[in-house]
Structure formats: structure tokens, C-alpha cells
PDB file of N, CA and C in Angstrom:
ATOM      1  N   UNK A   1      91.429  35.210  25.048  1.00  0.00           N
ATOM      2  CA  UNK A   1      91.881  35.320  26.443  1.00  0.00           C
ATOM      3  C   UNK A   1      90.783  35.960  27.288  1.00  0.00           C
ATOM      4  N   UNK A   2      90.704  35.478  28.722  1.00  0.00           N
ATOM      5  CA  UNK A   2      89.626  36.153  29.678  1.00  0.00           C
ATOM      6  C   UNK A   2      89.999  37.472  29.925  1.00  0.00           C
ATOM      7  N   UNK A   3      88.727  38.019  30.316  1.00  0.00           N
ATOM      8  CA  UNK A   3      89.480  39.700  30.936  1.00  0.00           C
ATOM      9  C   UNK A   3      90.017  39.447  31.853  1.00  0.00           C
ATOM     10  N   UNK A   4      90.087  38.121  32.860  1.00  0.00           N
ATOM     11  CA  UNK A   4      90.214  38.323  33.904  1.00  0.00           C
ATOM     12  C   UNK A   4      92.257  38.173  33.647  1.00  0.00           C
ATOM     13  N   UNK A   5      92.159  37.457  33.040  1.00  0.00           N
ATOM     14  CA  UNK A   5      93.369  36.803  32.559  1.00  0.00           C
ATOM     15  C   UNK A   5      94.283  38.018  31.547  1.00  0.00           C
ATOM     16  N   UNK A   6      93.792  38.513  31.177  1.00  0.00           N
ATOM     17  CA  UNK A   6      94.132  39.854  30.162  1.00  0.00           C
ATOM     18  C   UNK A   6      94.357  41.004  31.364  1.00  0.00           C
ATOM     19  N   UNK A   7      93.642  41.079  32.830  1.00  0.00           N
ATOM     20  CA  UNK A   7      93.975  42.054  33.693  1.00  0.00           C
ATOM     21  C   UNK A   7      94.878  41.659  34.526  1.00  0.00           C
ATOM     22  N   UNK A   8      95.373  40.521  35.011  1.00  0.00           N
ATOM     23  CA  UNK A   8      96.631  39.926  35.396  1.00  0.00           C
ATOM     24  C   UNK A   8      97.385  40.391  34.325  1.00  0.00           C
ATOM     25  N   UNK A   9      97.985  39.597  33.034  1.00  0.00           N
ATOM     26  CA  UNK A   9      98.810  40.587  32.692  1.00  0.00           C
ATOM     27  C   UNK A   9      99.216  41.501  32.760  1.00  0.00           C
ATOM     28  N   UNK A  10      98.301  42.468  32.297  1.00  0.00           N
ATOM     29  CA  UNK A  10      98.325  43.957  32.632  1.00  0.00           C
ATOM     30  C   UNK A  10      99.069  44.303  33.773  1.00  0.00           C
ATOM     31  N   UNK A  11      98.574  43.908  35.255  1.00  0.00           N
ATOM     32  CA  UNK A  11      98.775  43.647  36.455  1.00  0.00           C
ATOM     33  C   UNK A  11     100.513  43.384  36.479  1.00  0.00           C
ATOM     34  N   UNK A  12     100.568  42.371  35.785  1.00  0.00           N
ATOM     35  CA  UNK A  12     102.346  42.026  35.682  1.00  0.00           C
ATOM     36  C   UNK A  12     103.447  43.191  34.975  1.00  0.00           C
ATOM     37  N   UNK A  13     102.889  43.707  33.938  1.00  0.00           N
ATOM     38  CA  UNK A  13     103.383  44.045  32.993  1.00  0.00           C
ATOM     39  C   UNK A  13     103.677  45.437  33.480  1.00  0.00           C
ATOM     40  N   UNK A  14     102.504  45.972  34.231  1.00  0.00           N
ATOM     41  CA  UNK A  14     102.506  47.384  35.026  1.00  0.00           C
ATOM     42  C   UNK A  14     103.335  47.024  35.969  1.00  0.00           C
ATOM     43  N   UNK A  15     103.637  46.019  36.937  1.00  0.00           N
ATOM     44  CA  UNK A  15     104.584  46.105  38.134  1.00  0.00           C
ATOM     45  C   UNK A  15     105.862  46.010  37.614  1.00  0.00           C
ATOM     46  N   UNK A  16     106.264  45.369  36.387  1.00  0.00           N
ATOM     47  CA  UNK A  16     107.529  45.030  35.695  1.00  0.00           C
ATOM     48  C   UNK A  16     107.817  46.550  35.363  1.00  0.00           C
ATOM     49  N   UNK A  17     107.346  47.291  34.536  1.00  0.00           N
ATOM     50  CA  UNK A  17     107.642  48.728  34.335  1.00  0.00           C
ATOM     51  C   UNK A  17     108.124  49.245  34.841  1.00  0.00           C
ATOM     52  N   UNK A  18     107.495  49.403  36.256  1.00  0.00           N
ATOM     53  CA  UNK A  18     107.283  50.429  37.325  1.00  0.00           C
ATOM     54  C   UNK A  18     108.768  49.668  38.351  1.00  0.00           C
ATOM     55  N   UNK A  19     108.940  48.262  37.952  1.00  0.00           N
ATOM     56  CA  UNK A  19     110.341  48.136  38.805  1.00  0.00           C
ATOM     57  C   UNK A  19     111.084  48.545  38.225  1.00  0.00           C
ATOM     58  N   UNK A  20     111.635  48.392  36.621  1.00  0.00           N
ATOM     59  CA  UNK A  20     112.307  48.769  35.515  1.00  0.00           C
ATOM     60  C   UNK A  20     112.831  50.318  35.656  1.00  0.00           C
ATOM     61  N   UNK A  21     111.720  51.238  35.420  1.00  0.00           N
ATOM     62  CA  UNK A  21     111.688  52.520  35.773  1.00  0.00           C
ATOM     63  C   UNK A  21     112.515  52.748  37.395  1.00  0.00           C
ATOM     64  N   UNK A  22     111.884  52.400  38.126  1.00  0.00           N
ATOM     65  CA  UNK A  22     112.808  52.510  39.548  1.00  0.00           C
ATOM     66  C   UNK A  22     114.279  52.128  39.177  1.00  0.00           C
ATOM     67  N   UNK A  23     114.323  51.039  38.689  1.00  0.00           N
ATOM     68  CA  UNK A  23     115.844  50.824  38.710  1.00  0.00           C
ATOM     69  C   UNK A  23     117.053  51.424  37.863  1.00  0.00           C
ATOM     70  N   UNK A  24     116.731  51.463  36.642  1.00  0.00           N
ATOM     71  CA  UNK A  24     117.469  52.336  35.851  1.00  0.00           C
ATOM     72  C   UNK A  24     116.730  53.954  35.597  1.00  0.00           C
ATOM     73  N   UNK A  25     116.065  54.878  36.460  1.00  0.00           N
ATOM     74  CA  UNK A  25     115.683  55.916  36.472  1.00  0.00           C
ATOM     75  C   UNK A  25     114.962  56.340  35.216  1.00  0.00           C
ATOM     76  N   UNK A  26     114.132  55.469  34.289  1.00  0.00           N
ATOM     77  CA  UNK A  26     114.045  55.791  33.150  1.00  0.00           C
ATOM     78  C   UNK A  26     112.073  56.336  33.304  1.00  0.00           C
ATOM     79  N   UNK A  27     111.961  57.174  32.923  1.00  0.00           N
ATOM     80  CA  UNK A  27     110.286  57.541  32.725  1.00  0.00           C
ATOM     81  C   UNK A  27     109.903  56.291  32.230  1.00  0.00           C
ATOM     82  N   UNK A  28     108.466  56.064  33.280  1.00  0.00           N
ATOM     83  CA  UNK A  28     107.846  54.836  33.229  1.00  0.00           C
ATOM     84  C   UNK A  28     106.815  54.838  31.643  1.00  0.00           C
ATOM     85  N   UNK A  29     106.367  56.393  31.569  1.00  0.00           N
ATOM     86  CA  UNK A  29     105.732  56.466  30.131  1.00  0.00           C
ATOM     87  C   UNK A  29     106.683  55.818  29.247  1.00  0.00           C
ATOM     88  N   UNK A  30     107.923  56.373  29.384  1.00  0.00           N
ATOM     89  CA  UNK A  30     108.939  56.222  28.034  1.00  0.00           C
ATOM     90  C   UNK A  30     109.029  54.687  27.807  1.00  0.00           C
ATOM     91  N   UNK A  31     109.168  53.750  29.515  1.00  0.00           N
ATOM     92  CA  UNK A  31     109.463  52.209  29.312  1.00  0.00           C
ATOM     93  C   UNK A  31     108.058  51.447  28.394  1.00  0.00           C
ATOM     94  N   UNK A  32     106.566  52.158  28.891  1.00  0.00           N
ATOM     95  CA  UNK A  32     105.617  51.444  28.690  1.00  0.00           C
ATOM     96  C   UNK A  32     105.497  52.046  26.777  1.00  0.00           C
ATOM     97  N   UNK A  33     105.808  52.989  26.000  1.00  0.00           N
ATOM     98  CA  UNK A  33     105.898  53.124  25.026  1.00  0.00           C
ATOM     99  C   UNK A  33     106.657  52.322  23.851  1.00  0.00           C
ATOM    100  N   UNK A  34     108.080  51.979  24.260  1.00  0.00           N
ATOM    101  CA  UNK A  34     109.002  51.218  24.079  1.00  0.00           C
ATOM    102  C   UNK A  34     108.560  49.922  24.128  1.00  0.00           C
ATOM    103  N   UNK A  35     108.068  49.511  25.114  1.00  0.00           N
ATOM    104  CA  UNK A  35     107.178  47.808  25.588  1.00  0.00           C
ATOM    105  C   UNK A  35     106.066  47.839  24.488  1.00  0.00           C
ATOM    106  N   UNK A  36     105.286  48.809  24.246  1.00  0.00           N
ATOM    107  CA  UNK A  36     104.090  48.747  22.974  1.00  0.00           C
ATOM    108  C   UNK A  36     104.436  47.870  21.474  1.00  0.00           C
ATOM    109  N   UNK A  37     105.699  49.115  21.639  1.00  0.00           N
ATOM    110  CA  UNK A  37     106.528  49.088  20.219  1.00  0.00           C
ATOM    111  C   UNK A  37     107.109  47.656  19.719  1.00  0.00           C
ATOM    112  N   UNK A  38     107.329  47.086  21.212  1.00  0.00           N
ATOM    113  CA  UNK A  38     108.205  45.761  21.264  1.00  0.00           C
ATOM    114  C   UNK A  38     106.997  44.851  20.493  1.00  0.00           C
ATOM    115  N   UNK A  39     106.201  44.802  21.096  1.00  0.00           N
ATOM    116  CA  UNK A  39     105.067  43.739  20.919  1.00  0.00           C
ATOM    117  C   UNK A  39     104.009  43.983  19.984  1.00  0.00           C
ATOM    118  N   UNK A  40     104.185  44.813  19.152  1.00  0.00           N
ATOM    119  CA  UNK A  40     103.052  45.146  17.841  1.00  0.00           C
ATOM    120  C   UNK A  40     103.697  44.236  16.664  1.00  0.00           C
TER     121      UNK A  40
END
């Protein structure tokens, strides 16, 4: 995969969090730890 293409993701994956977190009040560390875990 490109970096450029690997930093979009990222890009997605960070705004998905960060809505996630807003919506159900949950620490955005705690969602993006959990999301790691998902995908290893």
C-alpha cells in the first residue's frame, strides 16, 4: 500500500474514533486501543 494511501486511512480511521468517542463518551485512547486489538 502507498503512504499516501496508508495516510488516508489513518485519516479515516482517526475521524471514525474521534466521532465514536464523541458519541458514546468513551476515551478516544480506550476506542483506538480496542480498534488495534480488533485488527491484529
Amino acid at each position: 500500500m502507498s503512504a499516501k494511501g496508508q495516510l488516508r486511512r489513518f485519516e479515516n480511521k482517526a475521524q471514525l474514533l474521534r466521532h465514536i468517542a464523541e458519541e458514546t463518551g468513551t476515551d478516544i485512547d480506550t476506542l483506538w486501543d480496542e480498534y488495534e486489538t480488533q485488527i491484529e
